[in-house]
C-alpha atoms as a PDB file:
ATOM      1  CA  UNK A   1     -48.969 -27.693 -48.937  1.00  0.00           C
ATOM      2  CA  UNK A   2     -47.868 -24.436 -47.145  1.00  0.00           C
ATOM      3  CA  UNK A   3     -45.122 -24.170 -45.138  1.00  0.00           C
ATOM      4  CA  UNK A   4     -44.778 -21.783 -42.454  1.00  0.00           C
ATOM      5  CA  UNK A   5     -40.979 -21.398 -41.071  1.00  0.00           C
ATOM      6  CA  UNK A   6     -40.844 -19.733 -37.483  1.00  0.00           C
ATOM      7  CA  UNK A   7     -37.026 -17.874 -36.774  1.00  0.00           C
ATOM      8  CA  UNK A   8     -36.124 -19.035 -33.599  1.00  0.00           C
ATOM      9  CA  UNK A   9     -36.225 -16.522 -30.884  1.00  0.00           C
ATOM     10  CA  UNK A  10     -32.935 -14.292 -30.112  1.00  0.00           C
ATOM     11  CA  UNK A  11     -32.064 -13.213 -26.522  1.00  0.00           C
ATOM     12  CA  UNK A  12     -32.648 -14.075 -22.971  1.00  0.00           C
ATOM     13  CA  UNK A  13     -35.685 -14.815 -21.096  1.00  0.00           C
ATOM     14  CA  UNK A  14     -36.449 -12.984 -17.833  1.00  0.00           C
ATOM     15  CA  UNK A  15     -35.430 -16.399 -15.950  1.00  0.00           C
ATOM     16  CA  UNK A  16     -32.303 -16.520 -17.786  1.00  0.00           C
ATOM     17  CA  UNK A  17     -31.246 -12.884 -16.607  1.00  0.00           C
ATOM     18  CA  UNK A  18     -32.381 -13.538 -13.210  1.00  0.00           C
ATOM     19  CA  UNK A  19     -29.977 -16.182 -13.126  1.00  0.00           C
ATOM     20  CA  UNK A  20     -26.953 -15.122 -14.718  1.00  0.00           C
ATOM     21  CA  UNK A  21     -27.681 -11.570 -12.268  1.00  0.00           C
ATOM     22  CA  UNK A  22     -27.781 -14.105  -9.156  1.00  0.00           C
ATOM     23  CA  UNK A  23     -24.645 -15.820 -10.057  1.00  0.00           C
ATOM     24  CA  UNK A  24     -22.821 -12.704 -11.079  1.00  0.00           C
ATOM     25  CA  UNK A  25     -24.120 -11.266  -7.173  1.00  0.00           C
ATOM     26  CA  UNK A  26     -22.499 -14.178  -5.593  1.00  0.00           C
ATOM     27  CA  UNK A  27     -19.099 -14.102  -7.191  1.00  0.00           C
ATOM     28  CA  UNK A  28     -19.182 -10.303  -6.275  1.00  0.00           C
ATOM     29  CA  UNK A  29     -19.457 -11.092  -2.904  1.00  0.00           C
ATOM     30  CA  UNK A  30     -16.437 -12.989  -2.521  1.00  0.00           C
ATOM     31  CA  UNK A  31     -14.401 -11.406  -4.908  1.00  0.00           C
ATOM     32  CA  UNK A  32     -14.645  -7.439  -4.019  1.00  0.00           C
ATOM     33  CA  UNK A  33     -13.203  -7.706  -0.001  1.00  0.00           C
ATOM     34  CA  UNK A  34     -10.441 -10.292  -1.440  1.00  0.00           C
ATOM     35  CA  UNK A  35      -9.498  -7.770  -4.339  1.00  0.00           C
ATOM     36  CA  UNK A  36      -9.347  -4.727  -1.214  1.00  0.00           C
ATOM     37  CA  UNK A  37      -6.981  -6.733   1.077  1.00  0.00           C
ATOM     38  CA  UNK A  38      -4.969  -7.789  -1.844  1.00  0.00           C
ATOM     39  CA  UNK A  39      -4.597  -4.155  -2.928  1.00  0.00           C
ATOM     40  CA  UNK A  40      -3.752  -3.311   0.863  1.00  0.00           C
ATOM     41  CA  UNK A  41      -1.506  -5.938   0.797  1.00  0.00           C
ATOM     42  CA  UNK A  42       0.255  -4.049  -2.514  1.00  0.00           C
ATOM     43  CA  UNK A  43       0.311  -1.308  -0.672  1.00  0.00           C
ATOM     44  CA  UNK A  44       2.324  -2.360   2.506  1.00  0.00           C
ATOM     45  CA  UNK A  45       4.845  -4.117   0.525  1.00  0.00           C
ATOM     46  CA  UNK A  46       5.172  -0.715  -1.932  1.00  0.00           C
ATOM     47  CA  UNK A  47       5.398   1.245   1.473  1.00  0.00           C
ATOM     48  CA  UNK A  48       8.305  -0.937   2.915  1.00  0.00           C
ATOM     49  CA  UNK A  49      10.193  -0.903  -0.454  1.00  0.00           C
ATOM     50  CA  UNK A  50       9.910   2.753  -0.736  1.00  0.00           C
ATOM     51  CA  UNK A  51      11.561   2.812   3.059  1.00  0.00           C
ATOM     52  CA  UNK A  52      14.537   0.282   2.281  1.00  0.00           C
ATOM     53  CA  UNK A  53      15.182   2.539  -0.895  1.00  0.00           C
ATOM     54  CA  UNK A  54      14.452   5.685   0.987  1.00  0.00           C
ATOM     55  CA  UNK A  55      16.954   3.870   3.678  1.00  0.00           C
ATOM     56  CA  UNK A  56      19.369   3.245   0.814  1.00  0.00           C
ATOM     57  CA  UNK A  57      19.422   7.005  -0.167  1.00  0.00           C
ATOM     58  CA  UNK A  58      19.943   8.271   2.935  1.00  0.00           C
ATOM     59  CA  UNK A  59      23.162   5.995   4.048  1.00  0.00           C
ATOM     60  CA  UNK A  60      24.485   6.828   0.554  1.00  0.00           C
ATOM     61  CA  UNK A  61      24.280  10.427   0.695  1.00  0.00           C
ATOM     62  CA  UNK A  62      25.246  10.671   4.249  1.00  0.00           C
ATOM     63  CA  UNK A  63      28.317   9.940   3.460  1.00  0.00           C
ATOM     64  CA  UNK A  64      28.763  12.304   0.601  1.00  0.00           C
ATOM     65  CA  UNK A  65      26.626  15.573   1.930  1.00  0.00           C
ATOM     66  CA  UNK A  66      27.559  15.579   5.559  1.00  0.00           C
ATOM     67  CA  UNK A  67      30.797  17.481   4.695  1.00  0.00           C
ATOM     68  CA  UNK A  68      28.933  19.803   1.771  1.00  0.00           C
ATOM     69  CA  UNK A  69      25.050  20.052   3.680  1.00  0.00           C
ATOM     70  CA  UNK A  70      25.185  18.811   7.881  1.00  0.00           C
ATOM     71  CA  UNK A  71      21.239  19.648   7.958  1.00  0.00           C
ATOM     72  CA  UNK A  72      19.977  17.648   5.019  1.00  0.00           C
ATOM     73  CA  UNK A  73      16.615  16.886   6.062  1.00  0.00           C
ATOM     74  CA  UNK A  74      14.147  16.040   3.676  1.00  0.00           C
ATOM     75  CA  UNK A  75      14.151  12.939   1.206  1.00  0.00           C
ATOM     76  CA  UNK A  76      14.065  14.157  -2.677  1.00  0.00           C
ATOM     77  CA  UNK A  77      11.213  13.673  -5.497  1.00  0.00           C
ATOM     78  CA  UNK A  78      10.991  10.317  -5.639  1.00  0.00           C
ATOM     79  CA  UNK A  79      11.982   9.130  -2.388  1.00  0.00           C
ATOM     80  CA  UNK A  80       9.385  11.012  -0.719  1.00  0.00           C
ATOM     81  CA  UNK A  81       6.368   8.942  -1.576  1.00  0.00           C
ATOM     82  CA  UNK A  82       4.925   5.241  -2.225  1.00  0.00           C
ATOM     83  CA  UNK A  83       4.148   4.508  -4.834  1.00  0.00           C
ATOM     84  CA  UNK A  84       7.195   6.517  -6.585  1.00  0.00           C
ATOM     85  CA  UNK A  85       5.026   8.005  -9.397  1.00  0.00           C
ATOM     86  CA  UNK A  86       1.568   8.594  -9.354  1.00  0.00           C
ATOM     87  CA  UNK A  87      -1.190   9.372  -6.622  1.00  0.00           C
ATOM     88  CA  UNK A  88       0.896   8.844  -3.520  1.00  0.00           C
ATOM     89  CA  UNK A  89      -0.634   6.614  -0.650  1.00  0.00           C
ATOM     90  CA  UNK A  90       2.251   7.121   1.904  1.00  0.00           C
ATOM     91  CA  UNK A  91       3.920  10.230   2.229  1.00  0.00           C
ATOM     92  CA  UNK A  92       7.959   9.195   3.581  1.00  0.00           C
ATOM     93  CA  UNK A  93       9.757  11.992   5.801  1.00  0.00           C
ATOM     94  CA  UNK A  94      12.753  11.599   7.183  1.00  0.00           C
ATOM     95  CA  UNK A  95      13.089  12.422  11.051  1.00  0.00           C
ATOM     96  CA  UNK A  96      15.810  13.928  12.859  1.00  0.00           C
ATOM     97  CA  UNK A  97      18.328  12.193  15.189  1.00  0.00           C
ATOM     98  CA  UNK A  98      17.550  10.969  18.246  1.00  0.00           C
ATOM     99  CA  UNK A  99      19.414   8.871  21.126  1.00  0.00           C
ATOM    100  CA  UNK A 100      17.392   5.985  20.261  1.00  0.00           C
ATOM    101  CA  UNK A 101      17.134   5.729  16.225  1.00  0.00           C
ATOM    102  CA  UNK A 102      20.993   5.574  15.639  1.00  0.00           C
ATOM    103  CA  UNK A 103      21.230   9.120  12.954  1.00  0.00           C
ATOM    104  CA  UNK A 104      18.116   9.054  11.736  1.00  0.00           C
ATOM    105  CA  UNK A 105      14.563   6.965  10.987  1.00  0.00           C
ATOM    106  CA  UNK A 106      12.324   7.268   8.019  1.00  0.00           C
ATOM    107  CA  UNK A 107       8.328   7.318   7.991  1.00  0.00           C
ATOM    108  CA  UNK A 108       5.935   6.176   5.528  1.00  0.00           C
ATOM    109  CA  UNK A 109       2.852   8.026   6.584  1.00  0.00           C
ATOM    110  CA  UNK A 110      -0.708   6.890   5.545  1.00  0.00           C
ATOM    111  CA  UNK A 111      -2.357  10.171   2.859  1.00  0.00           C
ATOM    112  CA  UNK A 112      -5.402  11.081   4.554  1.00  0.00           C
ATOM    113  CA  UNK A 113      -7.908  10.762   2.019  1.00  0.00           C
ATOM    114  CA  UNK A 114      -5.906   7.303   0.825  1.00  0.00           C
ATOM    115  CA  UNK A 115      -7.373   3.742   1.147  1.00  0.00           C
ATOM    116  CA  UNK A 116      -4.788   3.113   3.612  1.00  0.00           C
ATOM    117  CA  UNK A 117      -5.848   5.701   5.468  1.00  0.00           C
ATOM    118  CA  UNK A 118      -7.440   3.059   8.091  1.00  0.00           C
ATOM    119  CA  UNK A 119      -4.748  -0.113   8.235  1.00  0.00           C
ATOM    120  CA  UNK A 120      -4.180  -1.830  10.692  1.00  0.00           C
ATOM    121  CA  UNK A 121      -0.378  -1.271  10.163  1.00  0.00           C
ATOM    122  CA  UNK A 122      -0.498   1.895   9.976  1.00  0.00           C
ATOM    123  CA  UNK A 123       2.600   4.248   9.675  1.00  0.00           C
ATOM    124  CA  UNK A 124       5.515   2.454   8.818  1.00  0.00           C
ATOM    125  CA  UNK A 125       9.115   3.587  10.035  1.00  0.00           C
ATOM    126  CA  UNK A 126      12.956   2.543   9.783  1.00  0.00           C
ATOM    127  CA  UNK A 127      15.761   3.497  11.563  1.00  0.00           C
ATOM    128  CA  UNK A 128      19.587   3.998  11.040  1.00  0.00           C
ATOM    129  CA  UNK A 129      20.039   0.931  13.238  1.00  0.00           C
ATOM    130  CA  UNK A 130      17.378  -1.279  11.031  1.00  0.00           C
ATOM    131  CA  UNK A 131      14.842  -1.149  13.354  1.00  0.00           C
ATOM    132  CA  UNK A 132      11.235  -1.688  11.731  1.00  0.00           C
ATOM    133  CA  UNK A 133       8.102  -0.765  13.747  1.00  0.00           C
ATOM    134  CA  UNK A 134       4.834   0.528  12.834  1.00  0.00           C
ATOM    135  CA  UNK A 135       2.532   3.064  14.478  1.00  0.00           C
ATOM    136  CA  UNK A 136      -0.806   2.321  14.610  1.00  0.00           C
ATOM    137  CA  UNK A 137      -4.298   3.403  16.801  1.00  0.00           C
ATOM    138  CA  UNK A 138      -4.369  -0.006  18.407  1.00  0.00           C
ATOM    139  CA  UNK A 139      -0.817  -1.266  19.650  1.00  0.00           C
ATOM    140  CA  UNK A 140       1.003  -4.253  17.160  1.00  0.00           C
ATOM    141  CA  UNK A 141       2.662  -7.028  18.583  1.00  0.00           C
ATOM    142  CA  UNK A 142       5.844  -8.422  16.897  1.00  0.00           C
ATOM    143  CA  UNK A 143       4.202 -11.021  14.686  1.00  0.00           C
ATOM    144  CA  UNK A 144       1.716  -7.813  13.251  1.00  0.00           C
ATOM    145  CA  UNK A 145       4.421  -6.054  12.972  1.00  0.00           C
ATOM    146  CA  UNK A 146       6.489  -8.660  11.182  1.00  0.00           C
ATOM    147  CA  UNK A 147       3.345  -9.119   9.107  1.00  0.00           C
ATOM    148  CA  UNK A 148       3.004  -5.969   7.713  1.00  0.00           C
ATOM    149  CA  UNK A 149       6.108  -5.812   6.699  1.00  0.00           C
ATOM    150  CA  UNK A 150       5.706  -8.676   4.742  1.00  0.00           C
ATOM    151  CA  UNK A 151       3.103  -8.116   3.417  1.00  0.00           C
ATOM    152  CA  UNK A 152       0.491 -10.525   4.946  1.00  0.00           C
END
């Protein structure tokens, strides 16, 4: 009596693939514009905590350069982009006085070739007198603003 042993197959069948391809589609679908707003998301909140800290700077060395430099005007490495190291994705410049911002305001500027580059919340600024706002194509209400700020 001869036996004859047969090694199972190894791999996938076509069907298989097809499958596992389909599947893999769908959860692509859903995931890839919830991983974008959540990294939008990362990026407002970075932006606003590169303005408080920006913010910070400025009220701290106000007091001790306004006798040694009156026209300090620009914020230092570090303070002068979101994130703090790395590819920047807001560019912060500090803006004069004016009658209206109290001393001075801060900006956190979308980079043009950014992902942010198109938000809704556009360009974020403070002011001496805590005043947040944003600048943006179409016109935020409070609760927009107050959003972006928060990061929602």
């Amino acid at each position: 009596m001869t036996r004859t042993h047969t090694r199972p197959k190894k791999g996938f069948t076509l069907l298989e693939l097809m499958i596992a391809l389909g599947v893999a589609a769908i959860v692509a679908t859903f995931a890839i514009p919830a991983y974008r707003l959540h990294v939008a998301k990362a990026h407002r909140v970075e932006a606003a905590t590169a303005l408080y800290r920006a913010a910070q700077f400025v009220e701290t060395a106000r007091v001790v350069q306004m006798a040694a430099n009156p026209d300090a005007s620009s914020l230092p490495a570090g303070f002068d982009q979101a994130p703090a190291q790395g590819a920047p994705v807001y560019r912060l410049r500090l803006l004069a006085e004016s009658a209206t911002n109290g001393g001075y305001a801060i900006e956190a500027e979308p980079v043009a070739p950014g992902s942010m580059q198109d938000d809704a919340c556009g360009t974020f600024v403070i002011d001496a007198t805590g005043a947040r706002s944003n600048r943006a194509a179409a016109e935020l209400g409070s609760a927009a603003t107050a959003a972006c700020w928060s990061g929602r």
